[in-house]
Protein backbone atom coordinates (compact mmCIF):
# COMPACT_ATOMS: atom_id res chain seq x y z
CA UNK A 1 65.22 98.64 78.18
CA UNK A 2 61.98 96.80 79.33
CA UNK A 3 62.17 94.73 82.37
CA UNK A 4 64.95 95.96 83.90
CA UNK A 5 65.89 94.27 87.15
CA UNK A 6 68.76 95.12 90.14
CA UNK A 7 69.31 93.83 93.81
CA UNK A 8 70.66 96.58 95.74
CA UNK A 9 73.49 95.62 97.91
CA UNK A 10 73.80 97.21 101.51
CA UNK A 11 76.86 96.82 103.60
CA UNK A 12 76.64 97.26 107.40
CA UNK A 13 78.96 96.89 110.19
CA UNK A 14 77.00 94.26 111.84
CA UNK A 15 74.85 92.50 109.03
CA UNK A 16 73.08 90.47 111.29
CA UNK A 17 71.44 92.97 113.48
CA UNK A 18 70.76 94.31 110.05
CA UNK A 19 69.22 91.26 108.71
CA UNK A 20 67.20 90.44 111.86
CA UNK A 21 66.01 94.41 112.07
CA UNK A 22 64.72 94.29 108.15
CA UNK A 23 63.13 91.22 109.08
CA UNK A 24 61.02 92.61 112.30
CA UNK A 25 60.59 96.17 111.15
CA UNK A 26 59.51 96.07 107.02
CA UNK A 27 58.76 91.92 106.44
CA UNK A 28 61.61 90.97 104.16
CA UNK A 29 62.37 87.21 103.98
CA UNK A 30 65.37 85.72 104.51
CA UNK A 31 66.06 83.69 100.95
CA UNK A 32 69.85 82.90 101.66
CA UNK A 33 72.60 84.15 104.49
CA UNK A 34 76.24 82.74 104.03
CA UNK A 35 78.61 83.62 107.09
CA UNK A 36 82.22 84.64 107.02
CA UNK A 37 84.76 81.90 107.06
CA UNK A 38 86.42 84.11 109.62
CA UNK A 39 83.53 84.60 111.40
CA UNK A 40 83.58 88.33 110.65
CA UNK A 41 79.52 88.64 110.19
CA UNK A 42 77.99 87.85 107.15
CA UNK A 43 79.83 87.67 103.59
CA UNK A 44 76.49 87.46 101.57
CA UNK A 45 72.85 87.27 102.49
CA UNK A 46 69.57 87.57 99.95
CA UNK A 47 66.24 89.03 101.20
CA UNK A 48 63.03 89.65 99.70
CA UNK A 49 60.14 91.75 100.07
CA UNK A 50 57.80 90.82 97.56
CA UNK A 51 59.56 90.48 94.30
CA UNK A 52 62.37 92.63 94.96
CA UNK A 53 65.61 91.23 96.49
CA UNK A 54 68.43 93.44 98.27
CA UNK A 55 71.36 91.63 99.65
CA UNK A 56 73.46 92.51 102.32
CA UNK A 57 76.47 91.87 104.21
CA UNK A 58 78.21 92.32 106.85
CA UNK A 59 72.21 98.28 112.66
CA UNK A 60 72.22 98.72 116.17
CA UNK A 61 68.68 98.97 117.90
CA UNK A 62 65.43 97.76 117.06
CA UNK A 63 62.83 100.01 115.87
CA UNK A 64 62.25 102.38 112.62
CA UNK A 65 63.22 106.48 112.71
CA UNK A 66 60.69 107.50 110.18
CA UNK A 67 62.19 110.23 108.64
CA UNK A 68 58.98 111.05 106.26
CA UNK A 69 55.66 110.01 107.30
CA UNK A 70 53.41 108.07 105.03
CA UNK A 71 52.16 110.35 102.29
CA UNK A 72 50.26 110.78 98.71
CA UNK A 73 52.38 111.84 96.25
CA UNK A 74 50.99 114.21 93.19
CA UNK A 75 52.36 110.87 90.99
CA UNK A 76 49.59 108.85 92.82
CA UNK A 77 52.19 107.10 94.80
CA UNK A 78 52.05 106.54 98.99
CA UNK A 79 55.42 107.01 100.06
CA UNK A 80 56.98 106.00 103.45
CA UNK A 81 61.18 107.00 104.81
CA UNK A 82 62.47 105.18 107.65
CA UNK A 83 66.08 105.49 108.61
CA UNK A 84 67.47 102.21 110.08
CA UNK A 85 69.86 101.86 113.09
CA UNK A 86 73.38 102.67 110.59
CA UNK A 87 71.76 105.86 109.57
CA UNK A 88 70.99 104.64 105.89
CA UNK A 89 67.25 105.75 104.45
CA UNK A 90 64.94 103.36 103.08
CA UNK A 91 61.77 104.46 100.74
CA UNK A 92 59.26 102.66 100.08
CA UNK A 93 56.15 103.75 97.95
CA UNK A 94 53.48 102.36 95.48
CA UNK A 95 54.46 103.71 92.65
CA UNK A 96 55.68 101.50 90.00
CA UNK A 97 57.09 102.81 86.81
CA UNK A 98 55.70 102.20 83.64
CA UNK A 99 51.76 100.90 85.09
């Protein structure tokens, strides 16, 4: 299958913290948020970094437990693992698949 895309989709108890933290700690770019009729948090939100989208919806503290400092990989990737305030881990790294 060439050209395979997916969004990830994160849920946390407070999406908005969430939102705002992803925002001030990695650079992703708010593209759409949609709150809860209730006013429970957030039923859908869009963000990109780059050309990847997650979305998220309905993160505590500010700041970025980095669970695996920036490193070379033998793949010729540079790798980065933070852990964000809800405990998930996030990786980021240049390798792309397929280049």
């Amino acid at each position: 299958m060439t050209g395979a895309t997916f969004y990830p989709s994160l849920l946390y108890a407070d999406a908005d913290s969430a939102i705002e933290w992803l925002e001030r700690t990695f650079g992703f770019k708010r593209q759409e948020v949609h709150s809860a009729e209730d006013g429970s948090g957030v039923a859908h939100a869009e963000l990109a970094f780059g050309g990847a989208v997650v979305m998220v919806s309905s993160a505590r503290e500010a700041g970025a437990d980095i669970a695996l400092e920036l490193t070379d990989t033998d793949y010729d990737s540079r790798d980065l693992t933070a852990r964000d305030p809800e405990g998930t881990l996030w990786s980021f790294g240049t390798y792309r698949p397929g280049t």
